[in-house]
N, C-alpha and C. Protein backbone atom coordinates (compact mmCIF):
# COMPACT_ATOMS: atom_id res chain seq x y z
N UNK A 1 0.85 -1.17 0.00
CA UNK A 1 0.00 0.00 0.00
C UNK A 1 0.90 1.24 0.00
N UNK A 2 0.36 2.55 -0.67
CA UNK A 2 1.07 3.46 -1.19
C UNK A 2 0.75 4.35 -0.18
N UNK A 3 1.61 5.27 1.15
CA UNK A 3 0.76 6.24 1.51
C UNK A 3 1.25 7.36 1.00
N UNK A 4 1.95 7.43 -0.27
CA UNK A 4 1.98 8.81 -0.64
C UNK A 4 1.56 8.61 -2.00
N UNK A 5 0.63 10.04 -2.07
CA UNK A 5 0.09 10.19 -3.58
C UNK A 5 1.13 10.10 -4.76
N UNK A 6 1.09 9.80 -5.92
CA UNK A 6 1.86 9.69 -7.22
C UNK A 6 2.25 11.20 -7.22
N UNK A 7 1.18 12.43 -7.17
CA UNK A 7 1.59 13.28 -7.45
C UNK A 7 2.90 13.42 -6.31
N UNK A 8 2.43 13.71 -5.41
CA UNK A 8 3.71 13.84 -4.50
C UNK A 8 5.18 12.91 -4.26
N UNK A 9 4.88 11.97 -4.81
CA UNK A 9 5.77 11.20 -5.04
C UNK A 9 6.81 11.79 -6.47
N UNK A 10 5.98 11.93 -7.47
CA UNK A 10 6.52 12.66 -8.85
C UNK A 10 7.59 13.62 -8.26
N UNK A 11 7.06 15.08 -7.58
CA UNK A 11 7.91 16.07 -7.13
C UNK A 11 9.06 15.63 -6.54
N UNK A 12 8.77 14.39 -5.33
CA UNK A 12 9.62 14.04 -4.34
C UNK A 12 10.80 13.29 -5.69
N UNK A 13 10.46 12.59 -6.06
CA UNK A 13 11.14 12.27 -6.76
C UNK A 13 11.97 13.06 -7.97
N UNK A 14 11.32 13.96 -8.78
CA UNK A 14 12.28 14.79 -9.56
C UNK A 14 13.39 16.01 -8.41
N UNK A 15 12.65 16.11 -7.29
CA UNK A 15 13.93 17.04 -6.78
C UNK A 15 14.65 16.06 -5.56
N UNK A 16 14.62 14.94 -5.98
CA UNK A 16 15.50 13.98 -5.24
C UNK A 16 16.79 14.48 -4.81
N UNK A 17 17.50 14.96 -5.83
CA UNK A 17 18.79 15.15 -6.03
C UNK A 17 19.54 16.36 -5.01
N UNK A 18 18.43 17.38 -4.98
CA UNK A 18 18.09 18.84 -4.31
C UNK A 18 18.31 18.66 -2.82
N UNK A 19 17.28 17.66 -2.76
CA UNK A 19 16.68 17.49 -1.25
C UNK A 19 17.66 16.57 -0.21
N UNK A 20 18.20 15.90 -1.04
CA UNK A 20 19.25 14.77 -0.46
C UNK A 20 20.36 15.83 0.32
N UNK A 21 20.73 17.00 -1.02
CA UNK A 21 22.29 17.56 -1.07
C UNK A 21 21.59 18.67 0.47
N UNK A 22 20.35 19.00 0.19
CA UNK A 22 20.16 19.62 1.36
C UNK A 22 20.23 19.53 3.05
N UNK A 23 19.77 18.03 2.68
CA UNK A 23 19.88 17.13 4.26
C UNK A 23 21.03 16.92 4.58
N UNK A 24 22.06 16.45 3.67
CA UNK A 24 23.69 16.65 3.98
C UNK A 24 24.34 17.47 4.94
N UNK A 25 23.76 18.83 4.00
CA UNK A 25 24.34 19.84 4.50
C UNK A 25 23.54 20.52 5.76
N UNK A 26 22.54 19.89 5.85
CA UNK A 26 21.90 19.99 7.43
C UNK A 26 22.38 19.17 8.80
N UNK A 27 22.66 18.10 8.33
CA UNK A 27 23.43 17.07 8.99
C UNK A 27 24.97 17.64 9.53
N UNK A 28 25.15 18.02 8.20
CA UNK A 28 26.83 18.92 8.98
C UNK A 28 26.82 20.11 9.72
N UNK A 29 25.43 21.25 9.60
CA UNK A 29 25.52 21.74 10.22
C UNK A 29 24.93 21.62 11.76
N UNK A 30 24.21 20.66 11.86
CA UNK A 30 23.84 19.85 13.07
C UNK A 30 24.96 19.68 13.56
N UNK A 31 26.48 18.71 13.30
CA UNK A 31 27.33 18.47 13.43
C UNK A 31 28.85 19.67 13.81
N UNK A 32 28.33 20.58 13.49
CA UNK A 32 28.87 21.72 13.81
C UNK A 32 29.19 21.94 15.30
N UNK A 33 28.02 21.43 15.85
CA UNK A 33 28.06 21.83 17.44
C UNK A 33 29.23 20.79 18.09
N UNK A 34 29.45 19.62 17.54
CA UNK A 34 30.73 19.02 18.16
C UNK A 34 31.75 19.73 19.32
N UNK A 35 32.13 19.27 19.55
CA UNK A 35 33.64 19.73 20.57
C UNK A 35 34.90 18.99 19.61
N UNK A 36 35.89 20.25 19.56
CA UNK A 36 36.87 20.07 19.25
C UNK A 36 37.14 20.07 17.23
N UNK A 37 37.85 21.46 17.00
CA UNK A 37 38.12 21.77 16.02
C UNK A 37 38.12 20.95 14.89
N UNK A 38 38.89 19.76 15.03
CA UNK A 38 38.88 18.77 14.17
C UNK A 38 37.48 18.06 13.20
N UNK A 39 36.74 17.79 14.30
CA UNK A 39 35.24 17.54 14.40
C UNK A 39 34.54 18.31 13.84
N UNK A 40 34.76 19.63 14.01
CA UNK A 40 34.00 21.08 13.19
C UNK A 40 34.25 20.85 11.59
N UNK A 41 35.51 20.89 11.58
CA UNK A 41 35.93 20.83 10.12
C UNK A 41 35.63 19.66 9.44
N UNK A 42 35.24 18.89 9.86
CA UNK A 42 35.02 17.83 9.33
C UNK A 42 33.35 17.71 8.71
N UNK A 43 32.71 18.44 9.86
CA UNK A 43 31.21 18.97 9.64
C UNK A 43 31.16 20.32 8.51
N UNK A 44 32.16 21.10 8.77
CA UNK A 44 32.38 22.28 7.89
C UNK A 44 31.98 21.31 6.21
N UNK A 45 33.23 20.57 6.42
CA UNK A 45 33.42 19.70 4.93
C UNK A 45 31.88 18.93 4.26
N UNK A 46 31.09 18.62 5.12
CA UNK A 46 30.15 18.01 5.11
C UNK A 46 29.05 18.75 4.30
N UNK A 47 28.78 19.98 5.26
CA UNK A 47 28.15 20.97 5.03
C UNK A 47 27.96 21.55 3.44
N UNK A 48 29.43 21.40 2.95
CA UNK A 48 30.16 22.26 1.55
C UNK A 48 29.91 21.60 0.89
N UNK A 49 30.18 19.66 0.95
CA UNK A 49 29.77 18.54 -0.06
C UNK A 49 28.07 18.58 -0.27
N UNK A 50 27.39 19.30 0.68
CA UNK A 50 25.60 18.89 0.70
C UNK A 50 25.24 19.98 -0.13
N UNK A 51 26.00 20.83 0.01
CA UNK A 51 25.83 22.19 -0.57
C UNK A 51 26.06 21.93 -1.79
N UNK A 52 27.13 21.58 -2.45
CA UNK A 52 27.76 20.86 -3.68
C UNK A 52 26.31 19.95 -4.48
N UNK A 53 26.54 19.08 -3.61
CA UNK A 53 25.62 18.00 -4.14
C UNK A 53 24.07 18.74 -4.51
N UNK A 54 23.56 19.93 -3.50
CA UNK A 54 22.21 20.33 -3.86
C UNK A 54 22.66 21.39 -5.08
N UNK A 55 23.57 22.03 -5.53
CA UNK A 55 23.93 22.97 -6.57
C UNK A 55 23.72 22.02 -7.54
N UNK A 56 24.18 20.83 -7.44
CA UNK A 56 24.33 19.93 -9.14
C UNK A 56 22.76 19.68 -9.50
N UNK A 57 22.27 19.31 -8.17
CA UNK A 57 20.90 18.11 -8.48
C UNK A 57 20.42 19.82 -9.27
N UNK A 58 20.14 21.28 -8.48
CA UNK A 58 19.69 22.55 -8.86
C UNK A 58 19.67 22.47 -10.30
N UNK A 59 20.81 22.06 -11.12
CA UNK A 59 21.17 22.36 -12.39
C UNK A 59 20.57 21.42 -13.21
N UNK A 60 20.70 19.65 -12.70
CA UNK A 60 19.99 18.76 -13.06
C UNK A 60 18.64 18.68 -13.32
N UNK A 61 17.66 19.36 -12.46
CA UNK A 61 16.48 19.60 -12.65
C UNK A 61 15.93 20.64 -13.55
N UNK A 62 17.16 22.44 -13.41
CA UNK A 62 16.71 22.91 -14.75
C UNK A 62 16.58 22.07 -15.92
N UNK A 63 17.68 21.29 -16.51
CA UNK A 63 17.57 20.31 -17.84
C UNK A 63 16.56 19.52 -17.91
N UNK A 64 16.29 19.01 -16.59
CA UNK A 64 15.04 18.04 -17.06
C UNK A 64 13.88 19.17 -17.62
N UNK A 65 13.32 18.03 -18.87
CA UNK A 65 11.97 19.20 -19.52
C UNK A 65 10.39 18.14 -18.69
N UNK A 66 9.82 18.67 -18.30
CA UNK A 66 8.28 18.01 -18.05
C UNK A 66 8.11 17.63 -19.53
N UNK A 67 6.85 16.14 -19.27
CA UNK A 67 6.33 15.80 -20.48
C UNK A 67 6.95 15.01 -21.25
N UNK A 68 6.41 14.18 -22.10
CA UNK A 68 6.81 13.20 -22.83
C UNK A 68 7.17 13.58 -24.01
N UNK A 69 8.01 13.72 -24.11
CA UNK A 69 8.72 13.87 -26.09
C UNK A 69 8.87 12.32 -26.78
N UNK A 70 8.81 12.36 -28.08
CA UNK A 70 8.52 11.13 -28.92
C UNK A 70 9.77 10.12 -28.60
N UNK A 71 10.47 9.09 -28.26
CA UNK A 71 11.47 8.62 -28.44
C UNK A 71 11.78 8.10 -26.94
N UNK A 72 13.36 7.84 -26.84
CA UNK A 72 13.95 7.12 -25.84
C UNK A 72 15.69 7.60 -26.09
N UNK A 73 16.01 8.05 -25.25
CA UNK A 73 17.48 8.52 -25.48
C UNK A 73 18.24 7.99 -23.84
N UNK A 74 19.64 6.94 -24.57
CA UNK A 74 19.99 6.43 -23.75
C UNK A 74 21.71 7.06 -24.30
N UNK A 75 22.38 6.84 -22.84
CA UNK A 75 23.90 7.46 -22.82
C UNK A 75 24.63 6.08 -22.06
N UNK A 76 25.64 5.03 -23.27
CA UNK A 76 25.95 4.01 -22.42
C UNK A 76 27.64 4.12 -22.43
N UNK A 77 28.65 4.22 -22.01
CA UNK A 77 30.01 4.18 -22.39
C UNK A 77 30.15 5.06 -23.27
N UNK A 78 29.76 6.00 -23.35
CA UNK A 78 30.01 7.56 -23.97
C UNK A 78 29.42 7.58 -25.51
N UNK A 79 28.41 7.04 -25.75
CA UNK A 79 27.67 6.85 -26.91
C UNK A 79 26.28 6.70 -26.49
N UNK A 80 25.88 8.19 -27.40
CA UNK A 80 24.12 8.96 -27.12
C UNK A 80 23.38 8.08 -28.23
N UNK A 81 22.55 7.04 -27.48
CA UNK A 81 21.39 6.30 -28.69
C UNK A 81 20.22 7.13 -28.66
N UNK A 82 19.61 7.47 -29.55
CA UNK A 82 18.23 7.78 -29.70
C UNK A 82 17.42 7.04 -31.01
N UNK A 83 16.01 6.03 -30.13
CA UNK A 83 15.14 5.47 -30.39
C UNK A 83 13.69 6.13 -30.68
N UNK A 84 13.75 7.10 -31.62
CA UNK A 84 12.67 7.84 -31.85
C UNK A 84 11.29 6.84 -32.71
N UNK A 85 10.15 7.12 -33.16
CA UNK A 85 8.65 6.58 -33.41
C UNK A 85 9.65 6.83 -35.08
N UNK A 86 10.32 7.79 -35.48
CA UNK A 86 10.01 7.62 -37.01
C UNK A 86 11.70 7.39 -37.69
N UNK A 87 12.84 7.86 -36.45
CA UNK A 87 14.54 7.60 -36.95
C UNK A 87 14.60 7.56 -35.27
N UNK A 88 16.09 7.38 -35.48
CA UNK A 88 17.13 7.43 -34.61
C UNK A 88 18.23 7.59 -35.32
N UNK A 89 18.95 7.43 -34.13
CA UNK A 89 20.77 6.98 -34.21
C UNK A 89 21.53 6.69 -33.36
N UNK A 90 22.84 6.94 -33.55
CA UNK A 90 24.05 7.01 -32.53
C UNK A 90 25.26 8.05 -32.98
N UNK A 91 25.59 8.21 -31.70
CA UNK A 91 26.65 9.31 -31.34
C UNK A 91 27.57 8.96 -30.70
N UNK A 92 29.15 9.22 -31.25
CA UNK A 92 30.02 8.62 -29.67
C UNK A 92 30.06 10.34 -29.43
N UNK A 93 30.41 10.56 -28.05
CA UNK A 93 30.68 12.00 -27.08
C UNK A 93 31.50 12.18 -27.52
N UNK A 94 32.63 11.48 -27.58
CA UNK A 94 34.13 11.43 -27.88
C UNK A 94 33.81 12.34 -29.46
N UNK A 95 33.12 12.15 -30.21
CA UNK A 95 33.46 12.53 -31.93
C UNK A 95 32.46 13.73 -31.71
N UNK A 96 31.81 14.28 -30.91
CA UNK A 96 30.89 15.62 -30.78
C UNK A 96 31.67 16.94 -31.18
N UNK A 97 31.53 17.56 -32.48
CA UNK A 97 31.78 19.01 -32.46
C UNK A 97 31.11 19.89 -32.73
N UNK A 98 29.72 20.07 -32.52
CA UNK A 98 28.80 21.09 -32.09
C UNK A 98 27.70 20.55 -31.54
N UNK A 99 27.35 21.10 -30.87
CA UNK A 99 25.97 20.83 -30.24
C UNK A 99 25.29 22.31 -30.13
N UNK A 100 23.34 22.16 -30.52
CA UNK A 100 22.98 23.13 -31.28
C UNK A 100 21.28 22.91 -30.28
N UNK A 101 20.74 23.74 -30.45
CA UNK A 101 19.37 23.96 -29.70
C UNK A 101 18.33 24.05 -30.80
N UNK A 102 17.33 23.45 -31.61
CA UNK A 102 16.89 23.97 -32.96
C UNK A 102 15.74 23.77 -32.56
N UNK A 103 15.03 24.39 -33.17
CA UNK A 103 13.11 24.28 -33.03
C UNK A 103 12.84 24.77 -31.35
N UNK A 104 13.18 25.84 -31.44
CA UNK A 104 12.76 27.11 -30.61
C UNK A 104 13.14 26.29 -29.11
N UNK A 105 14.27 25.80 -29.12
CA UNK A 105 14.51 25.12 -27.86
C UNK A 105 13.94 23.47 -27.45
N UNK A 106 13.71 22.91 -28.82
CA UNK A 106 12.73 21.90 -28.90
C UNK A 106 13.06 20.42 -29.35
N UNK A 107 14.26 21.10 -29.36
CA UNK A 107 14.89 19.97 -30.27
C UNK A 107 16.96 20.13 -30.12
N UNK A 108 17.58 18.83 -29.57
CA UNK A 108 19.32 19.18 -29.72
C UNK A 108 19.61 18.35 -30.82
N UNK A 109 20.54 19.42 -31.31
CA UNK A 109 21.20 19.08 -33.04
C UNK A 109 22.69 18.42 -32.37
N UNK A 110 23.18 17.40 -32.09
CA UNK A 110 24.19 16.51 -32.04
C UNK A 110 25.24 16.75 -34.11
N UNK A 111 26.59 17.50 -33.92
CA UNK A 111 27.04 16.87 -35.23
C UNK A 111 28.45 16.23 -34.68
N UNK A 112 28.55 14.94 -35.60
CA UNK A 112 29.83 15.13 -35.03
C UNK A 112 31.35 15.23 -36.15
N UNK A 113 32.27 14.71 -35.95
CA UNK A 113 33.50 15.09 -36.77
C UNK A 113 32.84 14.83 -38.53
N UNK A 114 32.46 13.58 -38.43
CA UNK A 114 32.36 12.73 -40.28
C UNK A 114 30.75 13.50 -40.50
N UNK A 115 30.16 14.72 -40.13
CA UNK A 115 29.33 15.12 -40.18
C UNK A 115 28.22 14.30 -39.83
N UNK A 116 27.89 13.30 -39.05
CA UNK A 116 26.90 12.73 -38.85
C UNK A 116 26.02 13.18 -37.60
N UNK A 117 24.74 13.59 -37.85
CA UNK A 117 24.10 14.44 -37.55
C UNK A 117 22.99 13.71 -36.56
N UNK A 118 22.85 13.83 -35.42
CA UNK A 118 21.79 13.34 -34.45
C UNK A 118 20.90 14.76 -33.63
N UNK A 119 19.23 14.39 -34.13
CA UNK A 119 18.42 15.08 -33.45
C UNK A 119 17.56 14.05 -32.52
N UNK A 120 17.72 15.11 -31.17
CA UNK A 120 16.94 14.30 -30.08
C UNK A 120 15.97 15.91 -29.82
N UNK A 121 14.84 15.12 -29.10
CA UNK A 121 13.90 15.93 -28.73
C UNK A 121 14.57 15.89 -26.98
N UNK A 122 14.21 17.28 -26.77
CA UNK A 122 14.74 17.53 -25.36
C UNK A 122 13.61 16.98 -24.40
N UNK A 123 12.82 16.59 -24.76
CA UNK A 123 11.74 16.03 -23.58
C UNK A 123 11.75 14.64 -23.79
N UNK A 124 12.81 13.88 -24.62
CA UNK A 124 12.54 12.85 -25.07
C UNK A 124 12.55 11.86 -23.32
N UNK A 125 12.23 10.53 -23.51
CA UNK A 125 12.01 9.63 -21.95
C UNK A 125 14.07 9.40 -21.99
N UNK A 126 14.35 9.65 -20.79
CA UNK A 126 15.70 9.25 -20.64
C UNK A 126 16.66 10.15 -20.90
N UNK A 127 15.96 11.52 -21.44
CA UNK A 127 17.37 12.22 -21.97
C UNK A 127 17.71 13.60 -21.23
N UNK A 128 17.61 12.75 -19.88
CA UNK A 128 17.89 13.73 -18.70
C UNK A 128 19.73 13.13 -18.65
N UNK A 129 19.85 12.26 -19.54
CA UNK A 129 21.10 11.54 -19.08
C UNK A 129 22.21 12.38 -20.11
N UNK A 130 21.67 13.18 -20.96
CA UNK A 130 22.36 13.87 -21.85
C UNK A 130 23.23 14.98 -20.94
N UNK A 131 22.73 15.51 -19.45
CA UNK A 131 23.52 16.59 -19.03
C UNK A 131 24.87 15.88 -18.41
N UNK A 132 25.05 14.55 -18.33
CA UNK A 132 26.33 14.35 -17.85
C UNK A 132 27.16 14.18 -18.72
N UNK A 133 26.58 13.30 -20.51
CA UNK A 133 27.34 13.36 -21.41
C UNK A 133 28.01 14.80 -22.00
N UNK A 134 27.07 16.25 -21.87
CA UNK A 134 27.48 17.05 -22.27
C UNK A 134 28.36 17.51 -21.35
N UNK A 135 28.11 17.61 -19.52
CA UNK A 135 29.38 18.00 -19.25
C UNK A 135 30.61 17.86 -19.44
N UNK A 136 30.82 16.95 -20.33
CA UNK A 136 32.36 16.15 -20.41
C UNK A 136 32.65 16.83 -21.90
N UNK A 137 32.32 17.49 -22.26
CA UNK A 137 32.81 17.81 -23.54
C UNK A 137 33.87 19.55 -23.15
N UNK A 138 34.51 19.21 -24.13
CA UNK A 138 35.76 20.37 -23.35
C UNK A 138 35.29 21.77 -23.46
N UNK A 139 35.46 22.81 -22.65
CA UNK A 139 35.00 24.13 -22.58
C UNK A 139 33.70 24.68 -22.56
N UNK A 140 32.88 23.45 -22.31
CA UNK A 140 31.11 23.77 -22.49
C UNK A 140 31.06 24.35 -21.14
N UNK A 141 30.29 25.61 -21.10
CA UNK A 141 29.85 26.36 -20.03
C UNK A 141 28.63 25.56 -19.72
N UNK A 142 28.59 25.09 -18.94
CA UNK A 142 26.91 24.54 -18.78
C UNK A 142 25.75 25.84 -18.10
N UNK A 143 26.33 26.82 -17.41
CA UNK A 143 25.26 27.68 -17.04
C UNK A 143 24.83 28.20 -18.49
N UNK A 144 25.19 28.87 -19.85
CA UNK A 144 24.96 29.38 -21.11
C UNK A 144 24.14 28.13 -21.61
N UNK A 145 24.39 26.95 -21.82
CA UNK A 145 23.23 26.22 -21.38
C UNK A 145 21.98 26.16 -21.40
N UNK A 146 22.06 25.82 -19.98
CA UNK A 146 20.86 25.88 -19.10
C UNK A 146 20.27 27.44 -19.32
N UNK A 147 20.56 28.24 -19.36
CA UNK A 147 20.32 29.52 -19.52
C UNK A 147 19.55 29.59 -20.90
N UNK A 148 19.90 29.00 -21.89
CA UNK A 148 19.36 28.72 -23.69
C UNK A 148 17.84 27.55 -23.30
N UNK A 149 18.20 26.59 -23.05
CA UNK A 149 17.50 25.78 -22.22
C UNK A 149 15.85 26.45 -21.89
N UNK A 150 16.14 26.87 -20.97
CA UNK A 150 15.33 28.24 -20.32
C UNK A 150 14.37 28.77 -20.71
N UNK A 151 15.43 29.40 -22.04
CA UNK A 151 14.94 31.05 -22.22
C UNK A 151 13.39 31.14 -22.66
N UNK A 152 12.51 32.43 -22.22
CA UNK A 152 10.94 31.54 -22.60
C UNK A 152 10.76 32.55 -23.60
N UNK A 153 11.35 33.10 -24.36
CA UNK A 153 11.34 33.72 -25.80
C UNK A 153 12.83 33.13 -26.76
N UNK A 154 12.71 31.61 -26.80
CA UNK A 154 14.22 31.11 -27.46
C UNK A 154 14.16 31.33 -29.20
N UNK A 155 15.21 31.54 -29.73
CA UNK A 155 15.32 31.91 -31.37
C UNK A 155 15.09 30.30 -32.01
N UNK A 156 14.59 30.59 -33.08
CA UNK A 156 14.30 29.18 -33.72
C UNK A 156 15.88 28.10 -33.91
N UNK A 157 16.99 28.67 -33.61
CA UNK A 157 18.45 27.53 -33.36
C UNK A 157 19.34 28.70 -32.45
N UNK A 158 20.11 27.85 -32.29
CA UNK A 158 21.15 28.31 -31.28
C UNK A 158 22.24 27.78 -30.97
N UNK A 159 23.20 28.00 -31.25
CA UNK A 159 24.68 27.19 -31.02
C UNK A 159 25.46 27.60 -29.99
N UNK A 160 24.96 25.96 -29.38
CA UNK A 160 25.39 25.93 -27.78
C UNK A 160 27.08 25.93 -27.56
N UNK A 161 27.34 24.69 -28.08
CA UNK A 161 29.12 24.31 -28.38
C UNK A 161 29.47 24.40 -30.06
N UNK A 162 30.80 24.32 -29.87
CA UNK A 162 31.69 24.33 -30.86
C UNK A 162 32.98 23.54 -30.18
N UNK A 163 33.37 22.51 -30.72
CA UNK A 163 35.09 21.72 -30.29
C UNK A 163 35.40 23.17 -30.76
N UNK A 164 36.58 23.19 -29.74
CA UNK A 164 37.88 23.95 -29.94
C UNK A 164 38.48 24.21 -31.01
N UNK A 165 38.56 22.59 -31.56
CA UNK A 165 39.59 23.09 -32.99
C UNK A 165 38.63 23.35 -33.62
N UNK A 166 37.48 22.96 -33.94
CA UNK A 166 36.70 23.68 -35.30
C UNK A 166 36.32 25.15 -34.63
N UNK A 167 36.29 25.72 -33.59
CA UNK A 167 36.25 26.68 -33.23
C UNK A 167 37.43 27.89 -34.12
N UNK A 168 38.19 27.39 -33.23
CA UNK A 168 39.81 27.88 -34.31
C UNK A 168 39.46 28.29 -35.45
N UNK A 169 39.19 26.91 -36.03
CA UNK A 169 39.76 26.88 -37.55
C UNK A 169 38.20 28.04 -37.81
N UNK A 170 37.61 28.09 -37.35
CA UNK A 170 36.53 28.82 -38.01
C UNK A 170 36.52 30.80 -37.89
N UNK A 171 37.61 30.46 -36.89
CA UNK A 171 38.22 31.85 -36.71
C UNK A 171 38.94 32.51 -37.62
N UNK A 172 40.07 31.31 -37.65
CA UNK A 172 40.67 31.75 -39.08
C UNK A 172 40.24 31.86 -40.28
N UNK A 173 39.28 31.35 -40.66
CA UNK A 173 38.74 31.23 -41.76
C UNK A 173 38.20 32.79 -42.07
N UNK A 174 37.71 33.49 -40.78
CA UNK A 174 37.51 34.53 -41.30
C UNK A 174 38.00 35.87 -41.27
């Protein structure tokens, strides 16, 4: 038997991440009151990791979109599958040199080196798993982001990343 409603369960569950990093850092500051410096700092440390931990889940939850988008997007050993109703594909992280926001925030344009081109819907089921693959890509600001993400007047595309070297080379070019 369930004594908590689905709805409340839903919330509890999407700010899981939030609420955990919060209790942490309640716990350490509970722990604060100790005797003896050592003990403090150790709670200090506690405190900073809960704090930590509720900043990420914070960021984690902007990315998540409410609602069901068409498909299934999975991230296994650094390769983005997407199982959409009409295509898919695959992506390794490793070969990513732009990543793009298209259809008014509605849609991420994946290209990578051999030009092979992956669109996932940002509400797609599972592709909350995309914010850890994108953190790993070199020089991506994730707040500019989340910030594009967001925005509630977004331009019909938007170019989130650029690799470095095609960055460069696109410098020079002009």
């Amino acid at each position: 038997m369930n004594l908590i409603r689905p709805e409340l369960r839903a919330v509890l569950s999407r700010w899981s991440e939030v609420l955990t990093g919060l209790g942490v850092a309640l716990f350490g500051l509970w722990a604060l009151q100790a005797r003896g410096s050592f003990f403090q700092f150790l709670a200090l440390l506690v405190v900073l990791a809960g704090l930590g931990i509720a900043f990420i889940g914070w960021r984690r939850l902007r990315f998540q979109r409410a609602g069901a988008g068409p498909g299934v997007v999975q991230v296994v050993e650094g390769q983005i599958s997407y199982f959409g109703p009409d295509e898919g594909g695959f992506i390794a992280v490793r070969d990513l040199v732009e990543l793009h926001l298209i259809d008014a925030a509605q849609t991420w344009l994946m290209v990578a080196q051999d030009d092979t081109r992956l669109e996932v819907p940002v509400s797609a089921a599972g592709s909350e798993a995309l914010f850890d693959a994108f953190a790993t890509l070199p020089e991506l600001r994730m707040q500019p982001l989340l910030d594009a993400l967001n925005d509630p007047a977004p331009p019909p595309a938007r170019a989130i990343w650029l690799h470095p070297a095609r960055r460069n080379r696109h410098l020079r070019l002009h």
